[in-house]
Structure formats: structure tokens, C-alpha cells
Protein backbone atom coordinates (compact mmCIF):
# COMPACT_ATOMS: atom_id res chain seq x y z
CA UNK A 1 0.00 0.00 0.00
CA UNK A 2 1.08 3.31 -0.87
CA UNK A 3 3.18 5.30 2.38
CA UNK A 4 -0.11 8.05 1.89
CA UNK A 5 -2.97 6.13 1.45
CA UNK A 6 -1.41 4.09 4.47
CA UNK A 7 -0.87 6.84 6.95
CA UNK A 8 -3.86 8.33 6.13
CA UNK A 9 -6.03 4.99 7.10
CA UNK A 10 -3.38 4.85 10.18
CA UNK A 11 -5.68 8.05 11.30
CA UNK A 12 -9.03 6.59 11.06
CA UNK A 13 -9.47 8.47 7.30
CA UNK A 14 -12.31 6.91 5.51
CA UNK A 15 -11.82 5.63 1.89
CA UNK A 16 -14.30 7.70 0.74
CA UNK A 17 -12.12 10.94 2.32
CA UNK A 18 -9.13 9.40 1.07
CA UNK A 19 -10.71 9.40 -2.60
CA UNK A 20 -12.45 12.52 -2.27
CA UNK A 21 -8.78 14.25 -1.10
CA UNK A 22 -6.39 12.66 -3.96
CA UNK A 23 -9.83 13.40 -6.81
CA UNK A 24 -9.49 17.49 -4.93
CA UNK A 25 -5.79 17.07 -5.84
CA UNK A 26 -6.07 16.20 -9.17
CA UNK A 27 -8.39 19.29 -9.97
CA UNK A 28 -6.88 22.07 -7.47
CA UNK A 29 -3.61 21.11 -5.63
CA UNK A 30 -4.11 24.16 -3.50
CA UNK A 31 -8.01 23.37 -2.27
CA UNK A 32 -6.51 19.84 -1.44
CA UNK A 33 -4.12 21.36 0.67
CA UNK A 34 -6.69 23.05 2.83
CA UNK A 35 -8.45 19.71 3.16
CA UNK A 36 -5.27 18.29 4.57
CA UNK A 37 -5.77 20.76 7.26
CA UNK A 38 -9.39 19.72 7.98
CA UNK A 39 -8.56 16.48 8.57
CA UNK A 40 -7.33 16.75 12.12
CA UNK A 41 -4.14 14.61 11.14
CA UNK A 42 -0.78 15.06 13.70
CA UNK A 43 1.58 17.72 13.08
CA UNK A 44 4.14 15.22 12.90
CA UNK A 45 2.88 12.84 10.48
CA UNK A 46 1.65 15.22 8.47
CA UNK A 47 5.12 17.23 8.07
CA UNK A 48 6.85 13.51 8.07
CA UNK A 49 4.34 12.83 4.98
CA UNK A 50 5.17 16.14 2.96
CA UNK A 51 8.62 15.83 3.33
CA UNK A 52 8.31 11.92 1.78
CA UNK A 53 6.79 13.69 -1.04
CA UNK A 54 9.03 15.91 -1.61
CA UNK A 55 11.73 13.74 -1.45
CA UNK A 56 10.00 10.92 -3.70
CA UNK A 57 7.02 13.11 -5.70
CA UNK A 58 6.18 9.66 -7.71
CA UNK A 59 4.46 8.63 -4.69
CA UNK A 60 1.45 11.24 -5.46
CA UNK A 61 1.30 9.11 -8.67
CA UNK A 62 1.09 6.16 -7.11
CA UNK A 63 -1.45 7.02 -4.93
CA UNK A 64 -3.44 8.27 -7.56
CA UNK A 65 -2.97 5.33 -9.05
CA UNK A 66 -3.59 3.01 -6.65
CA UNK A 67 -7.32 4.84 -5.96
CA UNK A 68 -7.94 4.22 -9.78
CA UNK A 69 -8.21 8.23 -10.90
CA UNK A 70 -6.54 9.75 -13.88
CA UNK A 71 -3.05 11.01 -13.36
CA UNK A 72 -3.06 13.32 -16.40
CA UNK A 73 -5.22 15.40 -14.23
CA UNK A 74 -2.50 16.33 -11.48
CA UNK A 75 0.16 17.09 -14.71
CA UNK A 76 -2.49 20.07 -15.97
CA UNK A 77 -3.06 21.16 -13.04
CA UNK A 78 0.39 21.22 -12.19
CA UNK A 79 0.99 23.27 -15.49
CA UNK A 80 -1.86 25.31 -14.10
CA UNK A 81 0.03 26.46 -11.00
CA UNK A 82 2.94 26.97 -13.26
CA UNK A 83 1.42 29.99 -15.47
């Protein structure tokens, strides 16, 4: 299982959040970050979790993957931010 999808389960986050997060990451990267927040997760996992991403960024992709949603959707909105 992906290290997100894991930790995020680890915290009592429903599937259906977990889903709902990664599909609010594919279409706004910065709304998704706000639900982060709302999810009550540690401090310390949650800064642990970022800095896994930073260091390994394929593991969004996975995730997305794993949860069966379209990929191609974080790479435009990605080229979104970057305008």
C-alpha cells in the first residue's frame, strides 16, 4: 500500500475521504491542501508525509494510481500552478 494512502487509514481516514482528497488534488492542488488541514491529522505525520513527497514526488502518482483516478489530471493542473 502506498506510504499516503497508508498513513492516512493509520488516522481513522475513511476511503471515501481518502478518494475525495487525492480526486481534490487532481483538480486544485491548492483546495486539497486546505483539506489536509481539515482532517485533524498530527503535526508530525503530516510534516513527516510532505517531506516523503518531496523527497519521492512519484508517490502522489502512485497514490493516484492506486485509488484508480486519472493522473493526467494532477500534470495540468500542475501546469496550471505553473502559469
Amino acid at each position: 500500500m502506498n506510504p499516503i494512502i497508508a498513513m492516512l487509514k493509520e488516522n481513522n481516514i475513511s476511503d471515501q475521504q481518502i478518494k475525495e482528497l487525492f480526486e481534490a488534488l487532481t483538480q486544485n492542488p491548492l483546495a486539497a491542501m486546505a483539506t489536509i488541514g481539515q482532517l485533524g491529522l498530527p503535526q508530525e505525520q503530516l510534516q513527516a508525509l510532505m517531506g516523503q513527497v518531496m523527497q519521492n514526488p512519484a508517490l502522489i502518482k502512485d497514490a493516484v494510481n492506486e485509488l484508480g483516478l486519472d493522473f493526467s489530471k494532477v500534470e495540468e493542473a500542475k501546469a496550471r500552478l505553473n502559469k
